[in-house]
C-alpha atoms as a PDB file:
ATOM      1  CA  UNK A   1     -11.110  44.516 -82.336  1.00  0.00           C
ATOM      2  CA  UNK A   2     -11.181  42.064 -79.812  1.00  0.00           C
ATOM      3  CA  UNK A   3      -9.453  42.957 -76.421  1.00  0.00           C
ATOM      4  CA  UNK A   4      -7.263  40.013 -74.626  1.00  0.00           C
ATOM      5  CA  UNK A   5      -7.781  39.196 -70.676  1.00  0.00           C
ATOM      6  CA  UNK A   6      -4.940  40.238 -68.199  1.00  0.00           C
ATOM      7  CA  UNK A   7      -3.648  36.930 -66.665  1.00  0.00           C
ATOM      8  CA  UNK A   8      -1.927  39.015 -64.029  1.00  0.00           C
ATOM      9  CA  UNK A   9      -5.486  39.875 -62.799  1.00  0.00           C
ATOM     10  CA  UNK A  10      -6.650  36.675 -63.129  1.00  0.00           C
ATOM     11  CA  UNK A  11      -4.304  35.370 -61.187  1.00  0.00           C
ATOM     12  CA  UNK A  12      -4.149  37.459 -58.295  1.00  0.00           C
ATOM     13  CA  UNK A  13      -7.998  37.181 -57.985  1.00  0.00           C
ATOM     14  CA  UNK A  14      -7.295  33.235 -57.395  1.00  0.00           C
ATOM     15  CA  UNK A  15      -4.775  33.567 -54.771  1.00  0.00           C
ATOM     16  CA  UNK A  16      -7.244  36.469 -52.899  1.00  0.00           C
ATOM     17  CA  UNK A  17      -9.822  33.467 -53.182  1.00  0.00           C
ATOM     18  CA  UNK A  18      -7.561  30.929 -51.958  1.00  0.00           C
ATOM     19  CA  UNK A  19      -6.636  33.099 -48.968  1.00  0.00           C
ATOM     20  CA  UNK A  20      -9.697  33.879 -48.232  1.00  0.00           C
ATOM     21  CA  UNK A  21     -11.229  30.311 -48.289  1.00  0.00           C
ATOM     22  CA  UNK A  22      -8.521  29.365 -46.123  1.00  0.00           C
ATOM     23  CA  UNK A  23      -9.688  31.756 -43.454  1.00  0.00           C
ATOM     24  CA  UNK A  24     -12.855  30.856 -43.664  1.00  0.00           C
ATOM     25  CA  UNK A  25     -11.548  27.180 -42.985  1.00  0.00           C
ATOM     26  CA  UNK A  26      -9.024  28.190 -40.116  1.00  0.00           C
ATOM     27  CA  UNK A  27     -12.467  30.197 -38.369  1.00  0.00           C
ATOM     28  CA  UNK A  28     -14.775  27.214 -38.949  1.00  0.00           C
ATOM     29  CA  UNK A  29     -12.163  25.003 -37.253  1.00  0.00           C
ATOM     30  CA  UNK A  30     -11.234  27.446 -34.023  1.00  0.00           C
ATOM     31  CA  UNK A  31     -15.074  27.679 -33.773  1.00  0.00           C
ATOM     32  CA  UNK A  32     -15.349  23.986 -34.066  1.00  0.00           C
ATOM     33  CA  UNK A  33     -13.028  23.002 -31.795  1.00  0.00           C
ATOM     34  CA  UNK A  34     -14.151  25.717 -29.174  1.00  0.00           C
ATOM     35  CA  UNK A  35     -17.376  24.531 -29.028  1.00  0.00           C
ATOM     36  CA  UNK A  36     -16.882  20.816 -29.250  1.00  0.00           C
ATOM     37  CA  UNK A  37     -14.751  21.054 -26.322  1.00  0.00           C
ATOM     38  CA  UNK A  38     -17.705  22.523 -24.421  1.00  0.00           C
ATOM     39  CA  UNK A  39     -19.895  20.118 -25.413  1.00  0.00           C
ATOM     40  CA  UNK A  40     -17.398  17.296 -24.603  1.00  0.00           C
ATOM     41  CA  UNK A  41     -16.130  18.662 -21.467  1.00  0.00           C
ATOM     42  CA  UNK A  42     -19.949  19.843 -20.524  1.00  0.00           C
ATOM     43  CA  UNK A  43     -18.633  22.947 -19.930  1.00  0.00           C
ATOM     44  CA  UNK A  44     -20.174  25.258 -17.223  1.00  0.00           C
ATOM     45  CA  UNK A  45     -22.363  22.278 -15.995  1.00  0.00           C
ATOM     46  CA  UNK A  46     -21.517  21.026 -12.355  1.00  0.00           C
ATOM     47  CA  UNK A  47     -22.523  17.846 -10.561  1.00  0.00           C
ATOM     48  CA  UNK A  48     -22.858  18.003  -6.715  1.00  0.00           C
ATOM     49  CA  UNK A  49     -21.020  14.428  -5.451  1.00  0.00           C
ATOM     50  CA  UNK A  50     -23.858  12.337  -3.223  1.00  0.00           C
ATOM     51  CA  UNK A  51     -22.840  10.728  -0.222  1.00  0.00           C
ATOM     52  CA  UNK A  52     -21.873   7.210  -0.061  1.00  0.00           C
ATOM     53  CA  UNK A  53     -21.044   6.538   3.192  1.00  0.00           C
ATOM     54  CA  UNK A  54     -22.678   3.960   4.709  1.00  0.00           C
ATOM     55  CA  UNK A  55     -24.745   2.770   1.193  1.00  0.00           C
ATOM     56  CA  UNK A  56     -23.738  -1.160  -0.304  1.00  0.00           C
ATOM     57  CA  UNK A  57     -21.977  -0.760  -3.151  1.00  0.00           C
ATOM     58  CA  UNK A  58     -25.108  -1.221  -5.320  1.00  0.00           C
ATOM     59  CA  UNK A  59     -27.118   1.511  -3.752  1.00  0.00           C
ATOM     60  CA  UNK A  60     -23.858   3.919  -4.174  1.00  0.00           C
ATOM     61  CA  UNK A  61     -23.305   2.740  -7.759  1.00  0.00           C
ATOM     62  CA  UNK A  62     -27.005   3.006  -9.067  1.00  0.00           C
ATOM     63  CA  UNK A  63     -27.230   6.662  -7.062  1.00  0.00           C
ATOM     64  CA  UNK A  64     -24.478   8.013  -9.154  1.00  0.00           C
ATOM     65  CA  UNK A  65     -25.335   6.598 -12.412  1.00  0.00           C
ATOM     66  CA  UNK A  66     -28.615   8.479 -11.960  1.00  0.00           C
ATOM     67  CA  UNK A  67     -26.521  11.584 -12.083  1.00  0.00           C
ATOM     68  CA  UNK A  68     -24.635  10.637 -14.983  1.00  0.00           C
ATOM     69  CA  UNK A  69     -21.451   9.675 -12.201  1.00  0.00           C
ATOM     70  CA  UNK A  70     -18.996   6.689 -12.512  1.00  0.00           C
ATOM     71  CA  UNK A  71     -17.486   4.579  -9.539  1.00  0.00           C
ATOM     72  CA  UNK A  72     -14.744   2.399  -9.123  1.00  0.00           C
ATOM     73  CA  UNK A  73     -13.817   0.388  -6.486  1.00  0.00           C
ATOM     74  CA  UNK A  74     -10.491   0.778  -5.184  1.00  0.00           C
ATOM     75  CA  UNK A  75      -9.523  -0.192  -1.780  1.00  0.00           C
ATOM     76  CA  UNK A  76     -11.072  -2.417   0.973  1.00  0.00           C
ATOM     77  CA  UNK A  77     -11.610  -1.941   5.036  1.00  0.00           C
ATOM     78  CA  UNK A  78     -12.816  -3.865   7.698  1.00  0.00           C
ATOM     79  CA  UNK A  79     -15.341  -2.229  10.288  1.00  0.00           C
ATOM     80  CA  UNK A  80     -17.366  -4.887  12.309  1.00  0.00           C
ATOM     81  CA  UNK A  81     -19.902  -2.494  13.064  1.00  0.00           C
ATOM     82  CA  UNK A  82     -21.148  -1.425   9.553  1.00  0.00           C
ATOM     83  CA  UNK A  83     -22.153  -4.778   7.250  1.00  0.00           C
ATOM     84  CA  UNK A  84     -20.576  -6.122   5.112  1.00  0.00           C
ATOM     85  CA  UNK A  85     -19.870  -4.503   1.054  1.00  0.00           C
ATOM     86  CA  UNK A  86     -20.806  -1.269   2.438  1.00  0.00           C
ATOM     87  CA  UNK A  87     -19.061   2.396   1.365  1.00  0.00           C
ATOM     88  CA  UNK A  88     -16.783   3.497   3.882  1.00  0.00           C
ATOM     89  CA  UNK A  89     -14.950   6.254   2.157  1.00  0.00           C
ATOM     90  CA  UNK A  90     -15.663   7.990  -1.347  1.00  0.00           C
ATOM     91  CA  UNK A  91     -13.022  10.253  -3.045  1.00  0.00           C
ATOM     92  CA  UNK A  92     -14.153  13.140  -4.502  1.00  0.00           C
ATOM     93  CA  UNK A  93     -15.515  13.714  -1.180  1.00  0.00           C
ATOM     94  CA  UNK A  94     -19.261  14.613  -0.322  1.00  0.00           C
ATOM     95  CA  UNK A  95     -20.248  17.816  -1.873  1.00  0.00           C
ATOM     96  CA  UNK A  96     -17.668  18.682  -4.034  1.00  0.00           C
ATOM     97  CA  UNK A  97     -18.511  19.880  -7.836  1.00  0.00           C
ATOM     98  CA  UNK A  98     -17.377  17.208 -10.715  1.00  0.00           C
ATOM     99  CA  UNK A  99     -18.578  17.258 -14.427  1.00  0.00           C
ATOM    100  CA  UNK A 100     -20.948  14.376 -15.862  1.00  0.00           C
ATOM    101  CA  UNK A 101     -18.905  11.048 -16.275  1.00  0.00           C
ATOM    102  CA  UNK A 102     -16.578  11.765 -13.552  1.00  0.00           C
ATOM    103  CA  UNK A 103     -14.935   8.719 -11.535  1.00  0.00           C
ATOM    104  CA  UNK A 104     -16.062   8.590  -7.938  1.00  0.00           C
ATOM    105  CA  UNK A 105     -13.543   6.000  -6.418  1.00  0.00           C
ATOM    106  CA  UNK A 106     -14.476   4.161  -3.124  1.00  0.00           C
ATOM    107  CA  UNK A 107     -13.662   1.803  -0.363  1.00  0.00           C
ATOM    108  CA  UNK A 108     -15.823  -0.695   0.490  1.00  0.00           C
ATOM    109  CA  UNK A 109     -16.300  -2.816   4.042  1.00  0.00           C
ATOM    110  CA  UNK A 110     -14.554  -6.182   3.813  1.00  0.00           C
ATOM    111  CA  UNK A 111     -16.647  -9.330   4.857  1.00  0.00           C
ATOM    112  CA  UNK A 112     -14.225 -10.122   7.300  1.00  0.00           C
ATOM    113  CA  UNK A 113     -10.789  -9.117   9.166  1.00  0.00           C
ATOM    114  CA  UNK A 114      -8.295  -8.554   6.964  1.00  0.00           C
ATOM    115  CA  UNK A 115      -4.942 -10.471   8.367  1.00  0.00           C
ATOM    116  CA  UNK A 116      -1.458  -8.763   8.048  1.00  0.00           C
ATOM    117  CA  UNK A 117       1.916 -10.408   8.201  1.00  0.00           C
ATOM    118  CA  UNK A 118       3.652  -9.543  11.370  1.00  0.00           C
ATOM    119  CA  UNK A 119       7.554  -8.185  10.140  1.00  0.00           C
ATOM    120  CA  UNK A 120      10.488  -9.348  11.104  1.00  0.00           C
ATOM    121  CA  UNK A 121      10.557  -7.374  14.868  1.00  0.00           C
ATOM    122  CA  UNK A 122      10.842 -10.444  16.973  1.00  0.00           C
ATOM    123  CA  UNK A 123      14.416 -10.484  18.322  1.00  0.00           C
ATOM    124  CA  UNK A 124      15.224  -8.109  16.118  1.00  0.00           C
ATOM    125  CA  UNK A 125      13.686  -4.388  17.041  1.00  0.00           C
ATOM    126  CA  UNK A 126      13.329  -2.374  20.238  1.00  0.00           C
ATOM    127  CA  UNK A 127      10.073  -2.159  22.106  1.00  0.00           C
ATOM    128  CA  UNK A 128       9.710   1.392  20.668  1.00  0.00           C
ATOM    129  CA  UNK A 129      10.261   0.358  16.930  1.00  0.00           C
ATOM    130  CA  UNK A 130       8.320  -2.450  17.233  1.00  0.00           C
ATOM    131  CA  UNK A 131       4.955  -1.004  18.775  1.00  0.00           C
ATOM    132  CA  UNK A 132       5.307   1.786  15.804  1.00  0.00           C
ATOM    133  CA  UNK A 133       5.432  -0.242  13.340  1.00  0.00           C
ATOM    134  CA  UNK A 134       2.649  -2.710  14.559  1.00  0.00           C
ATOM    135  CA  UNK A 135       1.034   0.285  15.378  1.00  0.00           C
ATOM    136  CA  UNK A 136       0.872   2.034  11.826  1.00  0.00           C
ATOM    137  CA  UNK A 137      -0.403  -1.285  10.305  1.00  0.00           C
ATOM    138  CA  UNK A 138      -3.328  -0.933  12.174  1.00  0.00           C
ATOM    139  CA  UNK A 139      -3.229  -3.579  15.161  1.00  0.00           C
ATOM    140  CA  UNK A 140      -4.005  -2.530  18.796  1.00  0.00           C
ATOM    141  CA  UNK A 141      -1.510  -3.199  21.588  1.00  0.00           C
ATOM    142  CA  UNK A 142      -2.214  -4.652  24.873  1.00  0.00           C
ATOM    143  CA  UNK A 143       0.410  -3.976  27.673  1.00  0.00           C
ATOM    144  CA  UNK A 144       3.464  -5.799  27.011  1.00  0.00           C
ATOM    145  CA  UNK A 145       5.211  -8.341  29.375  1.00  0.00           C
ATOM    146  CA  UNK A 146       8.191  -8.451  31.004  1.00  0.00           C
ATOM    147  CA  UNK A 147      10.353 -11.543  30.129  1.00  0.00           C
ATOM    148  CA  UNK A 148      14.302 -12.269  31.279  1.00  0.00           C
ATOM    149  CA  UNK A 149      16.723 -10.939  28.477  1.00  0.00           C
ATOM    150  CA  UNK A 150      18.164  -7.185  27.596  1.00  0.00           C
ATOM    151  CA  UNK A 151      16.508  -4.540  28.565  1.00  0.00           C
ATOM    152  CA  UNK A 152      13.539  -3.313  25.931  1.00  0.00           C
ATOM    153  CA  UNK A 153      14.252  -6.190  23.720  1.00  0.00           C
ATOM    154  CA  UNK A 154      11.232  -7.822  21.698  1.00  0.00           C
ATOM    155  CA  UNK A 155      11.904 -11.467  22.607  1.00  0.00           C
ATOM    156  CA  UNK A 156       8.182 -12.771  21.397  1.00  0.00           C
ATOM    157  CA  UNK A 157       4.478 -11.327  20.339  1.00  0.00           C
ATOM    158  CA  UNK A 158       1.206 -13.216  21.593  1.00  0.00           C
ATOM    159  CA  UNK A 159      -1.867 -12.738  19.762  1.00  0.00           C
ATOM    160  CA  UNK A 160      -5.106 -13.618  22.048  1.00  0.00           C
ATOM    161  CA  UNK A 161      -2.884 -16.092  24.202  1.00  0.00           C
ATOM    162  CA  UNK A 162      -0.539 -17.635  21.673  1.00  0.00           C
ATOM    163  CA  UNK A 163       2.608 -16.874  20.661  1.00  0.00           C
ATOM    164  CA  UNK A 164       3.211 -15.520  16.888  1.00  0.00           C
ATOM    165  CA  UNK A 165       6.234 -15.603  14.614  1.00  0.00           C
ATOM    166  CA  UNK A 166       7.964 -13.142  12.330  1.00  0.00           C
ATOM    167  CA  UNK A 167       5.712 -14.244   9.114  1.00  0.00           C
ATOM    168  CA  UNK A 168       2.917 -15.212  10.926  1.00  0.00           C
ATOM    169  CA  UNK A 169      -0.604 -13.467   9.243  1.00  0.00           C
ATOM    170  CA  UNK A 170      -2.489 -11.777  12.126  1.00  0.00           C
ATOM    171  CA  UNK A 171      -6.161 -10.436  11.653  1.00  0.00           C
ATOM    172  CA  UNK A 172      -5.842  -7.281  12.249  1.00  0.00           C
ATOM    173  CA  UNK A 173      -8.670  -7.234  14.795  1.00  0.00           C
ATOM    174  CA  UNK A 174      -6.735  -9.376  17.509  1.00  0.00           C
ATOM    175  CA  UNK A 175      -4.938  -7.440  20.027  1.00  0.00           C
ATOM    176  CA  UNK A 176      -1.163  -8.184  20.438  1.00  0.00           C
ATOM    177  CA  UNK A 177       1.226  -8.241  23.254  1.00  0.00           C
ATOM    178  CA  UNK A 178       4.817  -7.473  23.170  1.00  0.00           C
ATOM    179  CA  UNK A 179       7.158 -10.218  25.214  1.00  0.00           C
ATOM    180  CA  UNK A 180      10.140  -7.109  26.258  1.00  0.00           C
ATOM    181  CA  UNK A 181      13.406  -8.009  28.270  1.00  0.00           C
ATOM    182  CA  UNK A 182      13.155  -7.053  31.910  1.00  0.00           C
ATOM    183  CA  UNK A 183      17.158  -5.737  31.874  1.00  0.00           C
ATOM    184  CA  UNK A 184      18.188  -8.859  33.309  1.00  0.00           C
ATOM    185  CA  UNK A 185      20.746  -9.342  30.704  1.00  0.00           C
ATOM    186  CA  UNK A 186      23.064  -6.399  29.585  1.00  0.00           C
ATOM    187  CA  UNK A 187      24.712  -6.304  25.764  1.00  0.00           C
ATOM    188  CA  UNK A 188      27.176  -4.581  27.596  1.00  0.00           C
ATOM    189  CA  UNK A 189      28.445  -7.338  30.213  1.00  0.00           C
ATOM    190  CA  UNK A 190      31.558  -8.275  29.569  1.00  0.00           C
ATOM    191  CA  UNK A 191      32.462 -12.013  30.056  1.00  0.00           C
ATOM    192  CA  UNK A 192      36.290 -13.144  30.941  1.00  0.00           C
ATOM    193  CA  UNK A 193      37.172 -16.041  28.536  1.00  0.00           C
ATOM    194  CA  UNK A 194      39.927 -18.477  29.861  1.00  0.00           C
ATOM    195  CA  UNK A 195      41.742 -20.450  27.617  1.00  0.00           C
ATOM    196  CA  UNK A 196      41.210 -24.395  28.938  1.00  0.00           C
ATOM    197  CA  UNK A 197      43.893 -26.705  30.195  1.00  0.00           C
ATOM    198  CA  UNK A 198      44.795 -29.986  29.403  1.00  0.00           C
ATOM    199  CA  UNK A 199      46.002 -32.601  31.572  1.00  0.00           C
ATOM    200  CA  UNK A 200      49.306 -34.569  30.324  1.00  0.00           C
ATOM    201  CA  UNK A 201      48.835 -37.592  29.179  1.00  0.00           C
ATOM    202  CA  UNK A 202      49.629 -41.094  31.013  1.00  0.00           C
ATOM    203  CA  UNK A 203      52.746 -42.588  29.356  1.00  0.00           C
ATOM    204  CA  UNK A 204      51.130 -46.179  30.860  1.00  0.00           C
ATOM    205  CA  UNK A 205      47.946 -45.809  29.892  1.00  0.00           C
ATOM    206  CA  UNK A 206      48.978 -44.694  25.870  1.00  0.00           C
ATOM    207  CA  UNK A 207      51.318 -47.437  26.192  1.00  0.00           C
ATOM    208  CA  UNK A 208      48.516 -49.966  26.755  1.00  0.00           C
ATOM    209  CA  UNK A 209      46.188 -48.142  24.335  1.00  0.00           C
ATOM    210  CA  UNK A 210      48.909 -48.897  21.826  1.00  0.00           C
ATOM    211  CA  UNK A 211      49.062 -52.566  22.151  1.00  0.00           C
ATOM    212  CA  UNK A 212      45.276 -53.010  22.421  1.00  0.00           C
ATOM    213  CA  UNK A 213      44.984 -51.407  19.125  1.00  0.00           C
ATOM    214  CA  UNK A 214      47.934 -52.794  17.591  1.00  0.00           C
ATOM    215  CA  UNK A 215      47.071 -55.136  14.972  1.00  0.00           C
ATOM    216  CA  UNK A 216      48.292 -58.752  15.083  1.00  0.00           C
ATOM    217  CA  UNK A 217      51.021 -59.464  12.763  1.00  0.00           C
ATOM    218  CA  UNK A 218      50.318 -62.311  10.340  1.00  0.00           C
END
């Protein structure tokens, strides 16, 4: 007599296999992504940053591609005593830890002077605004001069002997001078206004205005 198989035990012997082959998926893929992340992240492997300073850009770039580094220029300077294309700051800084492929971003000497636009401080600003402003843009200030007009009033700038505009581009290199009211002139003066007068009219004179101008009568 032939015995029949017990589907209930067949079945739950699938879904135990099924369970278990999806655990064995869900480890395989923890495990894979734990470890591909280390290996794409190089994990516990540290790069010390060289320093740039002072290298041309080519030198700088072919130094950190020897470490497996990256650079990008971002920004330009001027100094006129370092030449020309050289590295005159680096960010991450020298020293500092990064992982293989890291960015190293620096800024590079400009060939020449970079020129700004001087702002719109000419008759229009204090002395005080004025030099801070033409200060934090980088230009050097000579003593200013004293001209007629209100007292610490920017009336004019001169730039090596000429005289600049609001607009004007500088380079930043070329000293400036500040043309500031002596105080001859007060905002605060006050000034009497009188209404004019007007002299009447002669009756003779309009009279013979009137027939000059008259036309002849046809």
């Amino acid at each position: 007599m032939k015995t029949k198989k017990n589907p209930g035990k067949r079945r739950g012997a699938y879904v135990w296999g099924n369970l278990l082959a999806m655990a064995v998926v869900v480890v395989l893929l923890a495990l894979g992504v734990k470890y591909g992340l280390d290996i794409y992240t190089h994990h516990g492997e540290a790069i010390v940053v060289p320093q740039l300073k002072g290298l041309s850009s080519a030198k700088a770039l072919s130094l950190l591609e020897e470490d497996g580094l990256m650079m990008e220029v971002t920004d330009s300077g001027y100094n006129k005593t370092l030449p020309p294309d050289c590295v005159l700051a680096q960010t991450p800084s020298y020293g500092m830890k990064v992982k293989r492929g890291h960015v190293v971003y620096v800024t590079v000497n400009s060939p020449m002077s970079p020129s700004f636009t001087i702002p719109d401080i000419i008759d229009n600003t204090s002395a005080r605004e004025a030099e801070a402003r033409l200060v934090a843009m980088g230009f050097r200030l000579l003593p200013s001069r004293k001209v007629p007009g209100e007292k610490d009033w920017v009336y004019g700038i001169l730039s090596r002997g000429r005289r600049v505009a609001n607009g004007d581009r500088v380079p930043i290199e070329y000293p400036l001078t500040l043309l500031v009211g002596n105080g001859s002139v007060s905002d605060t003066e006050d000034f009497e206004y009188v209404n004019p007068s007007y002299a009447e009219p002669d009756e003779a004179l309009v009279d013979e205005f009137e027939e000059v101008v008259e036309p002849p009568v046809e």
